[in-house]
C-alpha atoms as a PDB file:
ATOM      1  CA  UNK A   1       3.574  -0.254  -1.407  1.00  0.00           C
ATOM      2  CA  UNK A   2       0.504   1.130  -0.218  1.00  0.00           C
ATOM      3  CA  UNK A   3      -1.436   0.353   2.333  1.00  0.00           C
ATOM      4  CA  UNK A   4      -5.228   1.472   3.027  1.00  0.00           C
ATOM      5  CA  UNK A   5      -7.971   1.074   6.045  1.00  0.00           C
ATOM      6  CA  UNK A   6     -11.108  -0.902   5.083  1.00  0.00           C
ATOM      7  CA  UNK A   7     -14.034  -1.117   6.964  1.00  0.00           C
ATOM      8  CA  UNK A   8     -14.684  -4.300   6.535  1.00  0.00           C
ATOM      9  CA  UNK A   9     -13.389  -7.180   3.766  1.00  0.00           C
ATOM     10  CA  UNK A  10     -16.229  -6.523   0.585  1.00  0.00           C
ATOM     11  CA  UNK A  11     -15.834  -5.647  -2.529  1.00  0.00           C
ATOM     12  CA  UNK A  12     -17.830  -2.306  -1.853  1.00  0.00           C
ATOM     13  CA  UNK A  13     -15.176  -1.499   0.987  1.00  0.00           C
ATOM     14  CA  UNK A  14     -12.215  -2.489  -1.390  1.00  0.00           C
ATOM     15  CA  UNK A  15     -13.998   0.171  -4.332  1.00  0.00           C
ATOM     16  CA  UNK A  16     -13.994   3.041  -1.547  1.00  0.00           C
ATOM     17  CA  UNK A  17     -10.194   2.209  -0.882  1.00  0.00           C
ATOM     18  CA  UNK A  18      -9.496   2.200  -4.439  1.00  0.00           C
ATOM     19  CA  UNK A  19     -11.601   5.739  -4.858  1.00  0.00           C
ATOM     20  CA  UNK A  20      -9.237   7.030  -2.537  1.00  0.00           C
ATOM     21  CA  UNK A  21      -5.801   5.580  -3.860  1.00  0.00           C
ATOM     22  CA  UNK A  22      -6.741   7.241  -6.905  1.00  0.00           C
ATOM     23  CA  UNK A  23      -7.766  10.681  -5.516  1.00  0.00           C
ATOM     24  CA  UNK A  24      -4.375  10.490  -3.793  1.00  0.00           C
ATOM     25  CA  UNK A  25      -2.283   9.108  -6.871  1.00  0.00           C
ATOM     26  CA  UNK A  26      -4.106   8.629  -9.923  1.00  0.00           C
ATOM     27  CA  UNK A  27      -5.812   5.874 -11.849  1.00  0.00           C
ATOM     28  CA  UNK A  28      -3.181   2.728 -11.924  1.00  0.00           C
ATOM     29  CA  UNK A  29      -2.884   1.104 -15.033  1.00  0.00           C
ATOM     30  CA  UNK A  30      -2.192  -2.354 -13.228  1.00  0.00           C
ATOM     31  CA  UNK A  31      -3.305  -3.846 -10.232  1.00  0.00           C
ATOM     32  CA  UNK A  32      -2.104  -7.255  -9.113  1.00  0.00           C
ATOM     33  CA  UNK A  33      -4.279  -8.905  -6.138  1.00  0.00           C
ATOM     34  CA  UNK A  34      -4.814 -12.257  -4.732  1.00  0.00           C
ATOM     35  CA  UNK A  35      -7.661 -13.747  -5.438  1.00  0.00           C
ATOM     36  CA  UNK A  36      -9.656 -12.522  -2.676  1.00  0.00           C
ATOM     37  CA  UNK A  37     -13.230 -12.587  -3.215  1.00  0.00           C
ATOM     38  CA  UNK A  38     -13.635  -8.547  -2.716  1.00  0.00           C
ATOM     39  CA  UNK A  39     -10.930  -7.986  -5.338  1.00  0.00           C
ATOM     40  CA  UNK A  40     -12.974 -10.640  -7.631  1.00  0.00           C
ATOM     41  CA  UNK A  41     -16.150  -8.585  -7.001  1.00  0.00           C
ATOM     42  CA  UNK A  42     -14.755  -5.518  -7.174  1.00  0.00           C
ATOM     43  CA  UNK A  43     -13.003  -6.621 -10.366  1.00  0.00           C
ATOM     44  CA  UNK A  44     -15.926  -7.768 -12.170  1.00  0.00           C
ATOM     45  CA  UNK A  45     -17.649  -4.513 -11.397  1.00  0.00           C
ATOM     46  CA  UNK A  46     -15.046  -2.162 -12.396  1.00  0.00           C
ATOM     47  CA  UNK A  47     -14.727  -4.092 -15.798  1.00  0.00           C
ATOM     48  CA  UNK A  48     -18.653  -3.361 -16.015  1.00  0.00           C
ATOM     49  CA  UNK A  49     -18.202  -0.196 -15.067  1.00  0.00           C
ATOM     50  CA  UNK A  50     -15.626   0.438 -17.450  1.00  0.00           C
ATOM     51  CA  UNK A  51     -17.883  -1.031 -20.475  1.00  0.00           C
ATOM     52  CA  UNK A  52     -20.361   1.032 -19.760  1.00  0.00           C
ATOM     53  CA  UNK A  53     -18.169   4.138 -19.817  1.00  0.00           C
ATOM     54  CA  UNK A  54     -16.571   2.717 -23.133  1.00  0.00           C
ATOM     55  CA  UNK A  55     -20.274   2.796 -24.612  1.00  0.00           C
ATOM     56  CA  UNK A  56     -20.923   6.512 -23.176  1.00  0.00           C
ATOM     57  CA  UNK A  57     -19.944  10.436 -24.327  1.00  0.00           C
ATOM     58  CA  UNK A  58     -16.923  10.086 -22.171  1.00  0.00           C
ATOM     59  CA  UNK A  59     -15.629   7.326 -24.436  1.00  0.00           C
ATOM     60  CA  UNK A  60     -12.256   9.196 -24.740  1.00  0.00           C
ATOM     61  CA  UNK A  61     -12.193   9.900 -21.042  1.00  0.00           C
ATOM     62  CA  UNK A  62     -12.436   6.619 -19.429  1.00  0.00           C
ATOM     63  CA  UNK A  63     -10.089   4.748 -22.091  1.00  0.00           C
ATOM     64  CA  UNK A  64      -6.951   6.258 -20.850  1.00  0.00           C
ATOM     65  CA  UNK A  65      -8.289   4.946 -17.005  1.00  0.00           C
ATOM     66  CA  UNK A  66      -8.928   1.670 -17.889  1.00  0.00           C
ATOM     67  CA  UNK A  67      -7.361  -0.875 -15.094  1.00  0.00           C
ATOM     68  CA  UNK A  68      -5.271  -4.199 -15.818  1.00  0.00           C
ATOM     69  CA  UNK A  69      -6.401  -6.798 -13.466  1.00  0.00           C
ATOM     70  CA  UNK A  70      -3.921  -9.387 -12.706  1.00  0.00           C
ATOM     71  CA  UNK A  71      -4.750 -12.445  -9.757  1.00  0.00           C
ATOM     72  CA  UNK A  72      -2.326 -14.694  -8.321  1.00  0.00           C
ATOM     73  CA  UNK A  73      -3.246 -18.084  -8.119  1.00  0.00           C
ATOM     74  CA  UNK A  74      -5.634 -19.062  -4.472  1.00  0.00           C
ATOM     75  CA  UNK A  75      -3.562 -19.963  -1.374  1.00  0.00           C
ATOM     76  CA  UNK A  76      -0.510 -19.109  -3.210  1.00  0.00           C
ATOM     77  CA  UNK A  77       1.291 -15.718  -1.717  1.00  0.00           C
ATOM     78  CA  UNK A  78       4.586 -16.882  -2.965  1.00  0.00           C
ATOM     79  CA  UNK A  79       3.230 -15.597  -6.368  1.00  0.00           C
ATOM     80  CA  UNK A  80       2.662 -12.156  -5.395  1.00  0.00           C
ATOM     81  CA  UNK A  81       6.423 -12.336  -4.123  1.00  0.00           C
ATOM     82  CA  UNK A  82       7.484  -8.649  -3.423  1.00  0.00           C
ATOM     83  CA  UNK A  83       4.013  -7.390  -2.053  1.00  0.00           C
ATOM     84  CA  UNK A  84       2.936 -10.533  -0.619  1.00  0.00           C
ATOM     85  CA  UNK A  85       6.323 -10.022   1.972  1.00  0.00           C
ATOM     86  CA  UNK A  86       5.810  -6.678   2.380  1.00  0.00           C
ATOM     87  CA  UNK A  87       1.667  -7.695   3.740  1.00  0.00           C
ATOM     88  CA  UNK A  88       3.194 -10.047   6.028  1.00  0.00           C
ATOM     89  CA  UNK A  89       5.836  -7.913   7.587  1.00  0.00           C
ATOM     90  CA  UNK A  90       2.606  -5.551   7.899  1.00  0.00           C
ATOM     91  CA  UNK A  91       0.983  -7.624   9.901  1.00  0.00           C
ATOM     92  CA  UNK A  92       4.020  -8.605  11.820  1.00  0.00           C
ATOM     93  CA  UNK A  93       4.478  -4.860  12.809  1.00  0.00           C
ATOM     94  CA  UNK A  94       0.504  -4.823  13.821  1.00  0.00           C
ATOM     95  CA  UNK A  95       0.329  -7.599  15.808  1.00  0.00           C
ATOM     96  CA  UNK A  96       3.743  -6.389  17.676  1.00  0.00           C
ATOM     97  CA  UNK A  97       2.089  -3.159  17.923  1.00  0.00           C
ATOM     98  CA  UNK A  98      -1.719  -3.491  18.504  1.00  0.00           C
ATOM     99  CA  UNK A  99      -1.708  -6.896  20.367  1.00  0.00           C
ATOM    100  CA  UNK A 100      -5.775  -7.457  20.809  1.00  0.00           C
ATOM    101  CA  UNK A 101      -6.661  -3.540  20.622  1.00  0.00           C
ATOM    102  CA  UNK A 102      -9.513  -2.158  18.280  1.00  0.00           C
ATOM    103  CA  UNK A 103      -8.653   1.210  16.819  1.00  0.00           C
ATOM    104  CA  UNK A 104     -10.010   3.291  14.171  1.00  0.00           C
ATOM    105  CA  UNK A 105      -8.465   6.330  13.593  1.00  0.00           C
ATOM    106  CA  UNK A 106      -5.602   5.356  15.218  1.00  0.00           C
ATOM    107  CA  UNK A 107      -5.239   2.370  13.388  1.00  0.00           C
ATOM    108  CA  UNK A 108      -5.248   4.607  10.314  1.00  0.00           C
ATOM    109  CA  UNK A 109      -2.030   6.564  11.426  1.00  0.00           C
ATOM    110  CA  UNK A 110      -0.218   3.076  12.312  1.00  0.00           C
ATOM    111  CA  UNK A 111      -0.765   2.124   9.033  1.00  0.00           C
ATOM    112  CA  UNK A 112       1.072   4.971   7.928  1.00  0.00           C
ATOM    113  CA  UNK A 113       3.610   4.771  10.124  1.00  0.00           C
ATOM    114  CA  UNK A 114       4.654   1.075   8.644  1.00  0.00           C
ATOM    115  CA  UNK A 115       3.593   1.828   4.963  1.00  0.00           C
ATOM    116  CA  UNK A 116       6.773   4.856   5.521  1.00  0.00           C
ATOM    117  CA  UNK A 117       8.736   2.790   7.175  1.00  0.00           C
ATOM    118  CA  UNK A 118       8.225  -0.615   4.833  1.00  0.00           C
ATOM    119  CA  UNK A 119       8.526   2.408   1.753  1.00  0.00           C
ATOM    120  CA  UNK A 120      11.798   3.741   3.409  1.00  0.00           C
ATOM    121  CA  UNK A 121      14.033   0.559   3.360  1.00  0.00           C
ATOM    122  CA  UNK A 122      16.514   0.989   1.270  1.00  0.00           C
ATOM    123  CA  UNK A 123      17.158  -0.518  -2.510  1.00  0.00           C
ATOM    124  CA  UNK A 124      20.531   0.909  -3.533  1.00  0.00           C
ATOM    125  CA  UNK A 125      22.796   3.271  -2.544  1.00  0.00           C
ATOM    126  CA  UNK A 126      22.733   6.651  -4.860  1.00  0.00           C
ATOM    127  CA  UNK A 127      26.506   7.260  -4.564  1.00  0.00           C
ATOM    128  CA  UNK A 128      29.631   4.770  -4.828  1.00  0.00           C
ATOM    129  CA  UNK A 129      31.089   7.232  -2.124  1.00  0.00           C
ATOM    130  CA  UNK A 130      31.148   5.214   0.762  1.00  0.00           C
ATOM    131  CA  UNK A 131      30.422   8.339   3.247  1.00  0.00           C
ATOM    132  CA  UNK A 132      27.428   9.270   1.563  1.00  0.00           C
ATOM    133  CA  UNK A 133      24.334   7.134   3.428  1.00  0.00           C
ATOM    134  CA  UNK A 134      22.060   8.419   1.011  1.00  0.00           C
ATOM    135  CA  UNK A 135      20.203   5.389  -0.436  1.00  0.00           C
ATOM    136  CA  UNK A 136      17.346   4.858  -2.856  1.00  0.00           C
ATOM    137  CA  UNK A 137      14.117   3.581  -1.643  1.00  0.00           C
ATOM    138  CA  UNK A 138      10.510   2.921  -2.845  1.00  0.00           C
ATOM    139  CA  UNK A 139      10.040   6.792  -1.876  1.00  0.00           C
ATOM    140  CA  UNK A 140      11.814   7.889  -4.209  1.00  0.00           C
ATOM    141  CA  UNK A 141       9.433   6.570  -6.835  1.00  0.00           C
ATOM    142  CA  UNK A 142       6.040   7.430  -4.741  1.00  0.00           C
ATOM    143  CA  UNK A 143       7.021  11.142  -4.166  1.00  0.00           C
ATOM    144  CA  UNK A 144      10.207  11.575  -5.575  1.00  0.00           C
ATOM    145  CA  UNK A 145      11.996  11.636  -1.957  1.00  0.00           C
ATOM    146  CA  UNK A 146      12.773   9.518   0.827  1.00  0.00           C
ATOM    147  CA  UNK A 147       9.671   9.529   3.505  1.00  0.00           C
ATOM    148  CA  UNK A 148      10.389  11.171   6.795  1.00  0.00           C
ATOM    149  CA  UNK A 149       8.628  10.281   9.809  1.00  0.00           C
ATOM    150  CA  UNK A 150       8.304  12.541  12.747  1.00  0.00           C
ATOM    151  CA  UNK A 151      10.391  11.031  15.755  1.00  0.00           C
ATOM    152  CA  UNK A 152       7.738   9.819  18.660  1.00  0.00           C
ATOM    153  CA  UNK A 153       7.882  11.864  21.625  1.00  0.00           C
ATOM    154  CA  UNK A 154       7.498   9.229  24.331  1.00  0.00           C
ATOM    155  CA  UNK A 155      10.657   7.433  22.622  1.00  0.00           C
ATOM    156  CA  UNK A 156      12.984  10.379  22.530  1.00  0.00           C
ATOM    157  CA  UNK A 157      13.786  10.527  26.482  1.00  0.00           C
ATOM    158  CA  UNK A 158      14.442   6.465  26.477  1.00  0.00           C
ATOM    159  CA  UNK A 159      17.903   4.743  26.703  1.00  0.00           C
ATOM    160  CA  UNK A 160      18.584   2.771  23.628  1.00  0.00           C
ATOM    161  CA  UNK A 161      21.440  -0.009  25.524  1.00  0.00           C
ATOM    162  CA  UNK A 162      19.409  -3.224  25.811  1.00  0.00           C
ATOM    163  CA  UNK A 163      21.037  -3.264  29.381  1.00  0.00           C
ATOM    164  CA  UNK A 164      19.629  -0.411  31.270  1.00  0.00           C
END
């Protein structure tokens, strides 16, 4: 999963978040959305985009980077299954964590924070010996590792009994 800050909900936000997925991990040859109307727009101007590089010099270029577009039916998030749970528990974690607060930057590294922690649960173990905890997780196929967080400081000097 990943998860980027917007400035606000258009398609020319969504094409800047996009820019930046793929300076950070390369053109995607699918992307599955719902069918907000900034993915729509932003959609309908890539395919543009990308018919006007098919027509160009860099022909050869832009064919290997052309992008799948794939929409789940409106109102329906039990289509997007996987990623449609993992947005929700998202915004769980947010609204747990943020209450009523406007951030910015901030905001940015929270997102983090849950996008490694949502990437770190675990899919199956990696050994059938039952003392090894090592288990594999969506960050193994992101960077090829489980994510590490660095612990909080104002949590390490806290009790963790329920009853203190």
């Amino acid at each position: 999963m990943h998860i980027e800050l917007v400035s606000s909900l258009s398609a020319a936000a969504f094409l800047s978040a996009l820019r930046r997925f793929v300076s950070r991990r390369g053109y995607p040859s699918d992307i599955y959305s719902d069918n907000g109307t900034n993915f729509v727009g932003a959609s309908a101007y890539l395919k543009d985009l990308f018919q006007l590089l098919h027509n160009s010099n860099v022909q050869d270029y832009s064919s290997s980077k052309n992008i799948q577009w794939h929409f789940i039916p409106s109102y329906a998030p039990n289509f997007g299954g996987v990623w449609e749970a993992s947005v929700k528990l998202t915004k769980h974690h947010l609204l747990k964590t943020l209450k009523a607060a406007v951030l910015n930057l901030e905001l940015a590294t929270i997102l983090c924070q849950i996008k490694a922690s949502i990437n770190s649960r675990p899919f199956y173990p990696l050994s059938s010996d039952p003392k090894d905890l090592q288990v594999l997780t969506p960050g193994h196929f992101l960077i090829g590792c489980p994510l590490l967080e660095l612990p909080d400081h104002s949590l390490t000097n806290q009790s963790l009994s329920i009853h203190s």
